[in-house]
C-alpha atoms as a PDB file:
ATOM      1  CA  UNK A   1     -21.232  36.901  54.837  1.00  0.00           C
ATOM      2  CA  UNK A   2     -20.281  37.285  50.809  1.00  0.00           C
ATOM      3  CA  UNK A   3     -16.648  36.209  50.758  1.00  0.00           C
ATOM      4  CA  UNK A   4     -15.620  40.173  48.974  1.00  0.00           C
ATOM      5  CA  UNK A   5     -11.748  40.312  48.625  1.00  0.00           C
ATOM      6  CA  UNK A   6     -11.966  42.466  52.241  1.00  0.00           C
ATOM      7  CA  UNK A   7     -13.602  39.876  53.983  1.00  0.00           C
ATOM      8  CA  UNK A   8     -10.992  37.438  52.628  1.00  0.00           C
ATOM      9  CA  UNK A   9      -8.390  39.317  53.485  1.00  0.00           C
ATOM     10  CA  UNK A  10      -9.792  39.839  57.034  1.00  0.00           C
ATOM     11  CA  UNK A  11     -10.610  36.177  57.771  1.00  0.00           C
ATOM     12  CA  UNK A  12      -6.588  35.680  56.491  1.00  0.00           C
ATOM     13  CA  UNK A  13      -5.733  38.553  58.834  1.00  0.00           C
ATOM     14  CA  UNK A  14      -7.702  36.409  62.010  1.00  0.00           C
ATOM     15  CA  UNK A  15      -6.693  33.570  61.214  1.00  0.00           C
ATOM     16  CA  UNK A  16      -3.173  34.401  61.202  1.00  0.00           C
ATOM     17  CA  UNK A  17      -3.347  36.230  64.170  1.00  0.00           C
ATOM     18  CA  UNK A  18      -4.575  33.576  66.092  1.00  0.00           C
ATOM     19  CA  UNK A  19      -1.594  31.525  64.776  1.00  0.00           C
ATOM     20  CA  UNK A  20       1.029  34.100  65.900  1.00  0.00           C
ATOM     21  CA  UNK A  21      -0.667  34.344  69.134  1.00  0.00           C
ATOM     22  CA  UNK A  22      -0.848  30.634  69.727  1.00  0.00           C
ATOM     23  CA  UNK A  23       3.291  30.374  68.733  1.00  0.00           C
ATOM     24  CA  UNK A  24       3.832  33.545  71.404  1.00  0.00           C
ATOM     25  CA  UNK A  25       2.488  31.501  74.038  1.00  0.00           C
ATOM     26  CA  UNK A  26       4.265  27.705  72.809  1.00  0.00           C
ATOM     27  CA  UNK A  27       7.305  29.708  72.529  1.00  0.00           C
ATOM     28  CA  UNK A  28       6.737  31.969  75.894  1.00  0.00           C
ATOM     29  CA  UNK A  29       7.464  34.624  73.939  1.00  0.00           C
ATOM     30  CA  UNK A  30       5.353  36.607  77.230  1.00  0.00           C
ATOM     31  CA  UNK A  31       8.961  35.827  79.208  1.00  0.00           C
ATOM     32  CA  UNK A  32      11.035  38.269  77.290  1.00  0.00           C
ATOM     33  CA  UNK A  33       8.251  40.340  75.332  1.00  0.00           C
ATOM     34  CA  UNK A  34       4.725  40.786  77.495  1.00  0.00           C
ATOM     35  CA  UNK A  35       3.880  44.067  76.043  1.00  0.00           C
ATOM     36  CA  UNK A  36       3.599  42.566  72.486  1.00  0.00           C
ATOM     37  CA  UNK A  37       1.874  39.635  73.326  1.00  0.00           C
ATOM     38  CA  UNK A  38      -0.699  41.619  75.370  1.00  0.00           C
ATOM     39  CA  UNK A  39      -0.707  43.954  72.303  1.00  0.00           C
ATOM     40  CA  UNK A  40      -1.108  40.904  69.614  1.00  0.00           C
ATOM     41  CA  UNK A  41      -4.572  39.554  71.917  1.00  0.00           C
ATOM     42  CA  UNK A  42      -5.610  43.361  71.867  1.00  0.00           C
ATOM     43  CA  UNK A  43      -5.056  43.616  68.502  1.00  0.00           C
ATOM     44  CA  UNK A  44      -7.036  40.641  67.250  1.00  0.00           C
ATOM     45  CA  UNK A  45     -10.016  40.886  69.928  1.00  0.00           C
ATOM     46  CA  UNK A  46     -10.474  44.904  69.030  1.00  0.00           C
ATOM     47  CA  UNK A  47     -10.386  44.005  65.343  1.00  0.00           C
ATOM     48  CA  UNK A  48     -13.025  41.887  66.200  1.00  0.00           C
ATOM     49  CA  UNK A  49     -15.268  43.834  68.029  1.00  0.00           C
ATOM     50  CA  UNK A  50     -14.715  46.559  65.210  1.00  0.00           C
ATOM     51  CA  UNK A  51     -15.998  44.152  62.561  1.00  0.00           C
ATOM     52  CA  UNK A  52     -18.504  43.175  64.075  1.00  0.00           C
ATOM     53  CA  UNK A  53     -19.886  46.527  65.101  1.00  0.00           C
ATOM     54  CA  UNK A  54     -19.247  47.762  61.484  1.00  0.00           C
ATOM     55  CA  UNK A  55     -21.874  44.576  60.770  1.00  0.00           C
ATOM     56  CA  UNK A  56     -24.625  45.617  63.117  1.00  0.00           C
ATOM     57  CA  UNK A  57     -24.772  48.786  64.038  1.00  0.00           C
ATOM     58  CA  UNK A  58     -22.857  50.784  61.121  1.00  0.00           C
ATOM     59  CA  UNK A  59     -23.477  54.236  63.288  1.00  0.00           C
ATOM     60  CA  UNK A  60     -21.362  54.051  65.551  1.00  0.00           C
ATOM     61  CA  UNK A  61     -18.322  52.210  63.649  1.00  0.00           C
ATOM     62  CA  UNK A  62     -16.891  55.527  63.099  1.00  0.00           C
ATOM     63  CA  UNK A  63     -16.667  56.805  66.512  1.00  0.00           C
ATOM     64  CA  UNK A  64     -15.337  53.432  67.946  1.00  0.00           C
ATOM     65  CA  UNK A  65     -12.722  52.930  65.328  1.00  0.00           C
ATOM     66  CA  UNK A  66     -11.272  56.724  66.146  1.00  0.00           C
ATOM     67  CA  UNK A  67     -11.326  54.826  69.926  1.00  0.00           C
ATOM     68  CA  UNK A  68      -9.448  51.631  69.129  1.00  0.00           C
ATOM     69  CA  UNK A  69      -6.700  53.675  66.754  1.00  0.00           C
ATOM     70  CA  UNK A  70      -5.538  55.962  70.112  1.00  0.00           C
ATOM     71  CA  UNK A  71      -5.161  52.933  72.233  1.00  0.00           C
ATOM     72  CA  UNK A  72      -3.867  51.102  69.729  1.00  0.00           C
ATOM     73  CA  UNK A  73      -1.173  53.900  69.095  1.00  0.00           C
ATOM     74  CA  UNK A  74      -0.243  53.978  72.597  1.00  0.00           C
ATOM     75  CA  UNK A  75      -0.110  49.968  73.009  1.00  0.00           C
ATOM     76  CA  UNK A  76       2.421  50.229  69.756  1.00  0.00           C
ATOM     77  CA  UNK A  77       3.990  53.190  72.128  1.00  0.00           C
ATOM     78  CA  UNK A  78       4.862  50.545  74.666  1.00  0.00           C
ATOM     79  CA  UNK A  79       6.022  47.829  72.433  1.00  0.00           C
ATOM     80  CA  UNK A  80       8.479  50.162  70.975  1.00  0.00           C
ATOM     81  CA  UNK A  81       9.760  50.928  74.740  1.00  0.00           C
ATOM     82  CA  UNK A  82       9.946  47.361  75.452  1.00  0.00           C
ATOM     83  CA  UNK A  83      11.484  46.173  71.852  1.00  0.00           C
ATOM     84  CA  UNK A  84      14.553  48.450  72.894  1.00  0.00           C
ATOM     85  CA  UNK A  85      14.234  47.950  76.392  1.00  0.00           C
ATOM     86  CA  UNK A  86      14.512  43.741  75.972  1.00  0.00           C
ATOM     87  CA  UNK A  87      17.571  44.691  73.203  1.00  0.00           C
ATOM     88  CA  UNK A  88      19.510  45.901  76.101  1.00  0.00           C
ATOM     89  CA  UNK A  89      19.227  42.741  77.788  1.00  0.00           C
ATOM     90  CA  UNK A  90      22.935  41.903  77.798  1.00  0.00           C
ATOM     91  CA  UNK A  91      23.876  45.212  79.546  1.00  0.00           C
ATOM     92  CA  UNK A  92      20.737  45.813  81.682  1.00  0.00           C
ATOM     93  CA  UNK A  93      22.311  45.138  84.692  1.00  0.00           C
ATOM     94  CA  UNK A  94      24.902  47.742  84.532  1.00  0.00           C
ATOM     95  CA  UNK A  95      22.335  50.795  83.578  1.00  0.00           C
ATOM     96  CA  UNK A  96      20.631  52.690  86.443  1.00  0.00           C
ATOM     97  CA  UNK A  97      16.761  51.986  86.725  1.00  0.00           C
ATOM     98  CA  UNK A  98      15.524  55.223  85.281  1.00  0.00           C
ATOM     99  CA  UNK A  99      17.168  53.875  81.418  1.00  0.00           C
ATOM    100  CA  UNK A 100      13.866  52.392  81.053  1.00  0.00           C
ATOM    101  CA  UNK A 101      12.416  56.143  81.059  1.00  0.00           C
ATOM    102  CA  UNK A 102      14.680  57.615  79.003  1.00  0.00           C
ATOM    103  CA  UNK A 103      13.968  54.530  76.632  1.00  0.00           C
ATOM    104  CA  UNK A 104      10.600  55.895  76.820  1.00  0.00           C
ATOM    105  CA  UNK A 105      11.639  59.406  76.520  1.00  0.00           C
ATOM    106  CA  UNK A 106      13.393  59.438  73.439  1.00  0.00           C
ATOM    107  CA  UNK A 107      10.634  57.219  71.382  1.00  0.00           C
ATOM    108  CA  UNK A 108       8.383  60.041  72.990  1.00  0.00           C
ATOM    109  CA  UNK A 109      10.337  63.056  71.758  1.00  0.00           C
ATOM    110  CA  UNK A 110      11.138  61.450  68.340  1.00  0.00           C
ATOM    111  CA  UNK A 111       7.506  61.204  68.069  1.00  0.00           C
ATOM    112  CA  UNK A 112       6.972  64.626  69.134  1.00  0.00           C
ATOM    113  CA  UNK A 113       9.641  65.841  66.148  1.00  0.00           C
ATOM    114  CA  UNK A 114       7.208  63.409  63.827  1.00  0.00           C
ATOM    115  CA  UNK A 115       4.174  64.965  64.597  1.00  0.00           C
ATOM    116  CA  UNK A 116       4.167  68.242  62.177  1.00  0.00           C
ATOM    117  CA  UNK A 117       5.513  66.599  59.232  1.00  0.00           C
ATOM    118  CA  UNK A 118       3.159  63.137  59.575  1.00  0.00           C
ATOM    119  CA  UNK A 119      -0.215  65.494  58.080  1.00  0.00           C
ATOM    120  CA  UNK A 120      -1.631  63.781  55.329  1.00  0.00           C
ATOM    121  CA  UNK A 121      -0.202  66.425  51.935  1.00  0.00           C
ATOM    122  CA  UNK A 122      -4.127  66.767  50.710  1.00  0.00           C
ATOM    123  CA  UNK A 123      -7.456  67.349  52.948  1.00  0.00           C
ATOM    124  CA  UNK A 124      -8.778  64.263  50.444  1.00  0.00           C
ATOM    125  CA  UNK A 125      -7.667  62.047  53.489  1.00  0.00           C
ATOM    126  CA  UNK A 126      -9.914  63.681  56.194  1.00  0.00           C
ATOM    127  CA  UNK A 127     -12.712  66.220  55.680  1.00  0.00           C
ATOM    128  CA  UNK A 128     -12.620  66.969  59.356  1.00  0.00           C
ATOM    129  CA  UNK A 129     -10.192  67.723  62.538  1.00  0.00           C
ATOM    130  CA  UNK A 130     -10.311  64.666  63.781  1.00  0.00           C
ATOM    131  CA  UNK A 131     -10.206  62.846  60.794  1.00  0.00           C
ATOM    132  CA  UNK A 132      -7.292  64.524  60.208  1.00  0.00           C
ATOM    133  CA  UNK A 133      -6.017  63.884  63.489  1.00  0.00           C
ATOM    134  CA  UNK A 134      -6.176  60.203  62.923  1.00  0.00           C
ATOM    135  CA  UNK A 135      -4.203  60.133  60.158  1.00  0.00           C
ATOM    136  CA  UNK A 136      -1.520  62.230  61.461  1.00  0.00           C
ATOM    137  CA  UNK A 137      -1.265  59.704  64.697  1.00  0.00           C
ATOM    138  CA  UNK A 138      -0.863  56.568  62.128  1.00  0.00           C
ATOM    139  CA  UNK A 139       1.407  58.171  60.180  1.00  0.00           C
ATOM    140  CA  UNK A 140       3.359  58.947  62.931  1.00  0.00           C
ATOM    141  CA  UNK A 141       2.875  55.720  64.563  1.00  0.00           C
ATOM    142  CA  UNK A 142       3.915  53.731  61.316  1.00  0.00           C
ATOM    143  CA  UNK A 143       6.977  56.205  61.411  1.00  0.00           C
ATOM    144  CA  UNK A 144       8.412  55.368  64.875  1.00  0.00           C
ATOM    145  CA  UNK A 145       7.885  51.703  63.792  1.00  0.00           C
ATOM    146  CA  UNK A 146       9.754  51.944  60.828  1.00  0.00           C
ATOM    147  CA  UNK A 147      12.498  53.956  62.982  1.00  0.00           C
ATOM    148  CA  UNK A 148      12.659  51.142  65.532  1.00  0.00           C
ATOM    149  CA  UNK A 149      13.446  48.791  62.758  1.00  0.00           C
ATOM    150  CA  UNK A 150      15.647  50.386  60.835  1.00  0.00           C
ATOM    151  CA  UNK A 151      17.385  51.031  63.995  1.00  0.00           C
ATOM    152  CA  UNK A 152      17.657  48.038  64.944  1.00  0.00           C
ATOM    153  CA  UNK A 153      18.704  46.075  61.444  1.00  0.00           C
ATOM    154  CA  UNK A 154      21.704  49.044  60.700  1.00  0.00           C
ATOM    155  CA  UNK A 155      22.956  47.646  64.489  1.00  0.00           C
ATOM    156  CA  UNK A 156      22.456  44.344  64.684  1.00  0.00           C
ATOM    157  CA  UNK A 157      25.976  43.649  64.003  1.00  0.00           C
ATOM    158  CA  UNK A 158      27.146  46.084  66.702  1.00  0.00           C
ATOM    159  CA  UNK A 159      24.426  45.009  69.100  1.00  0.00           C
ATOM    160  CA  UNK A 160      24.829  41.228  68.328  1.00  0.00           C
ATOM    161  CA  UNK A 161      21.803  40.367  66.913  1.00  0.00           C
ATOM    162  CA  UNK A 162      20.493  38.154  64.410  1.00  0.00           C
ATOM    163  CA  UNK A 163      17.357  37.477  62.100  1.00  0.00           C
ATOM    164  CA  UNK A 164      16.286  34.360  64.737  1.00  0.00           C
ATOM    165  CA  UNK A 165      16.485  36.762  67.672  1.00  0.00           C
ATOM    166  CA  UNK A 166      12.765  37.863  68.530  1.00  0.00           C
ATOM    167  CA  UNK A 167      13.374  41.640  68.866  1.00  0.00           C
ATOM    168  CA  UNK A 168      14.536  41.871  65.320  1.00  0.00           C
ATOM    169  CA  UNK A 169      11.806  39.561  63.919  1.00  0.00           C
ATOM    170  CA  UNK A 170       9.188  41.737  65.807  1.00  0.00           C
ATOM    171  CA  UNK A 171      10.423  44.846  64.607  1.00  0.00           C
ATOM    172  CA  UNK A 172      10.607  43.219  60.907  1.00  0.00           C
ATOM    173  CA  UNK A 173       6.963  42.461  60.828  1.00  0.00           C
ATOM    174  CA  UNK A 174       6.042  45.525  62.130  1.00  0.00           C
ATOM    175  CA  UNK A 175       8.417  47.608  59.660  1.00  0.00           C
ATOM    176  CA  UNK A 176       7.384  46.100  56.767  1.00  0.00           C
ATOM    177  CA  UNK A 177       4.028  46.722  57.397  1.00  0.00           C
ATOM    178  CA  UNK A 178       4.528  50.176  58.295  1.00  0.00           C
ATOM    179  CA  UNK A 179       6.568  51.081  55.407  1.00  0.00           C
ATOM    180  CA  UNK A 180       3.631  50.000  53.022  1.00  0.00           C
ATOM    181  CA  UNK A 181       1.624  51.540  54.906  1.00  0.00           C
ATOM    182  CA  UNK A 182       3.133  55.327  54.645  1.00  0.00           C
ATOM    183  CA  UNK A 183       3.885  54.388  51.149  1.00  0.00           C
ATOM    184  CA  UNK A 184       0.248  53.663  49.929  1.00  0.00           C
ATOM    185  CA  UNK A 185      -0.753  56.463  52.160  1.00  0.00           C
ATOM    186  CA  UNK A 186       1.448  59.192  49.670  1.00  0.00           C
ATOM    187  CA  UNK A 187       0.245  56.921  46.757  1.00  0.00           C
ATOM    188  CA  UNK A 188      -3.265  57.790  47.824  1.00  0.00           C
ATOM    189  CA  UNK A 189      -2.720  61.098  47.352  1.00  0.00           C
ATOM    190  CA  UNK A 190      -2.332  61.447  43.820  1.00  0.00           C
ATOM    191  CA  UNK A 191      -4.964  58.751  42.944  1.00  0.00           C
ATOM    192  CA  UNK A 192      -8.343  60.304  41.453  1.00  0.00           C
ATOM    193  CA  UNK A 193     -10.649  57.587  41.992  1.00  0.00           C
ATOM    194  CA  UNK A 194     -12.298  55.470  45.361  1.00  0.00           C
ATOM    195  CA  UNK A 195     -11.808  52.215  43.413  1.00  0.00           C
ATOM    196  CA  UNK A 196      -8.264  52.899  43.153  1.00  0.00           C
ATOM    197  CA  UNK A 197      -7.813  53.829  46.806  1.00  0.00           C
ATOM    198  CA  UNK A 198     -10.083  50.891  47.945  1.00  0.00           C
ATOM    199  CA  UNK A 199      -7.367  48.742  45.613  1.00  0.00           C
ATOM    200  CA  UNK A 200      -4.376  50.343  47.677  1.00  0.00           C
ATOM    201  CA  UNK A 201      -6.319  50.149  50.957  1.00  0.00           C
ATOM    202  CA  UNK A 202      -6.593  45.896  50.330  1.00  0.00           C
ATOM    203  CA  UNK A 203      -2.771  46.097  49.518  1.00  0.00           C
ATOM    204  CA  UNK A 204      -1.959  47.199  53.158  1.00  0.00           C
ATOM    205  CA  UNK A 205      -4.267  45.019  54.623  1.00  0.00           C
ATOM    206  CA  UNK A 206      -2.386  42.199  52.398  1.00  0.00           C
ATOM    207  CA  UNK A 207       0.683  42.843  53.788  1.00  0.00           C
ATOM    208  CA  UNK A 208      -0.215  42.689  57.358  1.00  0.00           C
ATOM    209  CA  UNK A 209      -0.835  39.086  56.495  1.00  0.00           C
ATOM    210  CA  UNK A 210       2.537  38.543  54.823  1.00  0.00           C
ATOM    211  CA  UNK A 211       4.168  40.421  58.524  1.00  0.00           C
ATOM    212  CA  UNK A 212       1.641  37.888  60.172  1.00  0.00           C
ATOM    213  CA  UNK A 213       2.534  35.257  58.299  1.00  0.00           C
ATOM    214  CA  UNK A 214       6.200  36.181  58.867  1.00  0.00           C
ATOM    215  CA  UNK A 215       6.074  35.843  62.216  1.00  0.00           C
ATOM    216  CA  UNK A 216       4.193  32.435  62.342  1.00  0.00           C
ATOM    217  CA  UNK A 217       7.226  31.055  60.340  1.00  0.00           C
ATOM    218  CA  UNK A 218       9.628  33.155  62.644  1.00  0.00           C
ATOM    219  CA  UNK A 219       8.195  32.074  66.017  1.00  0.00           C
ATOM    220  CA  UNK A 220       7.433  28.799  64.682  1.00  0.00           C
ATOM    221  CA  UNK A 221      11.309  27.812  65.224  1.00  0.00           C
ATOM    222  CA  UNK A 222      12.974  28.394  69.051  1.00  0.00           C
ATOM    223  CA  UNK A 223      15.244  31.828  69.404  1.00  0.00           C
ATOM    224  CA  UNK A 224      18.821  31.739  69.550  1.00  0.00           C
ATOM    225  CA  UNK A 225      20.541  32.431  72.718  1.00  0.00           C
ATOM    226  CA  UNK A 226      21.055  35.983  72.659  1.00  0.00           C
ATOM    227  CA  UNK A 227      24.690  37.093  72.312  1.00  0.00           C
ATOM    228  CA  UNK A 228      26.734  39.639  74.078  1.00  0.00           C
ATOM    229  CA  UNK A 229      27.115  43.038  72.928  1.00  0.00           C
ATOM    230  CA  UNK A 230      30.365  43.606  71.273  1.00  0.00           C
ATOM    231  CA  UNK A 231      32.915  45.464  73.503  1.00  0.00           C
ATOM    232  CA  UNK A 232      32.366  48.885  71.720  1.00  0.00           C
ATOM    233  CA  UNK A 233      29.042  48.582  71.894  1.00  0.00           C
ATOM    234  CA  UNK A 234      29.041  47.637  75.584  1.00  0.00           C
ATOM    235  CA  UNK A 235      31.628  50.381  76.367  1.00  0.00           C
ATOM    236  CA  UNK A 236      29.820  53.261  74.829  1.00  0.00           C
ATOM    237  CA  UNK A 237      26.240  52.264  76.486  1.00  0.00           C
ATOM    238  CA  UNK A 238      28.273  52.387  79.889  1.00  0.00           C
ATOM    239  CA  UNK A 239      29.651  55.495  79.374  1.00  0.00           C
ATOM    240  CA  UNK A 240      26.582  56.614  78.234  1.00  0.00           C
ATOM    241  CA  UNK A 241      24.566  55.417  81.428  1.00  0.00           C
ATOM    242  CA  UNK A 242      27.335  56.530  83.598  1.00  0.00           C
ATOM    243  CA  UNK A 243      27.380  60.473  82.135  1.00  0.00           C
ATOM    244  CA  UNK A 244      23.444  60.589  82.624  1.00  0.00           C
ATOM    245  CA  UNK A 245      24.100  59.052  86.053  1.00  0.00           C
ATOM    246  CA  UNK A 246      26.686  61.526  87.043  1.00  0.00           C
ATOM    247  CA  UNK A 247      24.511  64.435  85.637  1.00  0.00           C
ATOM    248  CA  UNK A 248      21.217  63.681  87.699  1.00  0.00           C
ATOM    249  CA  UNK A 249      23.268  63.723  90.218  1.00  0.00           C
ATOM    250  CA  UNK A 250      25.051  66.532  89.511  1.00  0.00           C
ATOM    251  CA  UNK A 251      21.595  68.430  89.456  1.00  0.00           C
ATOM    252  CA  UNK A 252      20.425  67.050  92.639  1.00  0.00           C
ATOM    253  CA  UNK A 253      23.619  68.735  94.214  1.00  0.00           C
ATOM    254  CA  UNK A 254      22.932  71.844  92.566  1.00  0.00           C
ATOM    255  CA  UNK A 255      19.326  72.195  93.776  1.00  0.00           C
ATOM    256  CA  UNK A 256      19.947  70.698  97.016  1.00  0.00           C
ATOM    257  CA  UNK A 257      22.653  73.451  97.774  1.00  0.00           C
ATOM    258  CA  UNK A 258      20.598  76.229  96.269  1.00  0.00           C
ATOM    259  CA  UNK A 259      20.338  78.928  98.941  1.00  0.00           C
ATOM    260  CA  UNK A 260      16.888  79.452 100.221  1.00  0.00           C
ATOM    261  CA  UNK A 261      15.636  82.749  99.083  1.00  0.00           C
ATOM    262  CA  UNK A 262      15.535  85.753 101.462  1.00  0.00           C
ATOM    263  CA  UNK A 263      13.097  87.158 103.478  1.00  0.00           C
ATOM    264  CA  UNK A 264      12.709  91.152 102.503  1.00  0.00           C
ATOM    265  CA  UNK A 265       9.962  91.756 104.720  1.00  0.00           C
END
């Protein structure tokens, strides 16, 4: 295989996945965060299997990359869910069990709200529907990570969080890569030539590896002991929990007393 930059920048891309991987497990990340380690082995075996059907049977690359990018959306789906999900660790106890739904829920809907304006500005990106289609589900995908992280770096003071705290290093690396990502994707727009796009195209690959590399440093070192929310913080997501609680059940009472309808016959 001619080392091209891409296939540099792949092996880098292995390589440093199987570091991060290897770190998840030393560290147990898979205590506190199974969804992203599940999703980092998915991620490396699927790029894998993509290369190395883009190596030997070229025909069908197309078809099975469309594949991997919708189950790779919905695997980033579920790391999002459980990124906020484990950041509510302090106060998890106290919510009711459906919080882990309306976790879900809200990622969902904000992804939903996404979905019109993620379409790629020109049709240079995909000459058909589900070309076109693909790009809108990265860009929204890359979106809802960036989201997430912003999210959670504007808190961190309120929700007692640090830099060593896994969460926030998770959503870093994924953030960063995202927001290069949408960047080059706008960039791409208004560039003329394929050996201009092919130049941006390395550049995201390139820094995946630096939010690989990121986290091999990051997970290389043991996470601080996660810290208790600070009392506003702790008091609103009660109050919170508790005005969902008391309007589910609210709505149970009001269906549950709902006169049956009557008979005219």
């Amino acid at each position: 295989m001619p080392l091209s930059v891409d296939n540099l920048l792949w092996l880098a891309a292995t390589l440093s996945e199987i570091f991060v991987i290897a770190l998840l497990f030393k560290r147990q990340v898979w205590r506190t965060l199974p969804v992203f380690c599940s999703y980092c082995v998915w991620d490396l075996l699927s790029n894998l299997v993509v290369f190395a059907v883009g190596q030997l049977h070229p025909v069908v690359w197309n078809d099975l990359y469309f594949a991997q990018t919708v189950l790779d959306s919905i695997f980033v789906f579920c790391v999002l869910v459980e990124l906020l999900w484990s950041v509510l660790r302090p106060v998890r106890a106290s919510l009711p069990r459906s919080a882990l739904i309306v976790v879900g829920l809200i990622i969902l809907i904000a992804g939903v709200a996404i979905w019109p304006f993620a379409a790629p500005p020109s049709p240079a990106h995909a000459t058909v529907r589900e070309g076109l289609l693909l790009v809108e589900l990265q860009h929204t995908v890359s979106i809802l990570r960036i989201l997430v992280f912003l999210l959670l770096a504007a808190g961190s003071q309120l929700l007692s969080m640090s830099w060593r705290d896994r969460e926030l290093q998770v959503a870093t690396g994924l953030g960063f890569y995202s927001i290069v990502s949408v960047a080059v994707s706008v960039l791409q727009t208004h560039q003329a030539t394929f050996s201009q796009i092919l130049y941006l195209n390395q550049f995201v690959v390139a820094s995946y590896v630096c939010s690989l590399l990121y986290w091999v440093v990051s997970f290389a070192h043991k996470e601080a002991e996660r810290k208790q929310f600070t009392p506003q913080m702790r008091n609103f997501l009660l109050a919170a929990a508790g005005a969902a609680r008391t309007t589910r059940v609210a709505m149970n009472e009001t269906i549950n007393e709902k006169p049956p309808k009557r008979d005219d016959r």
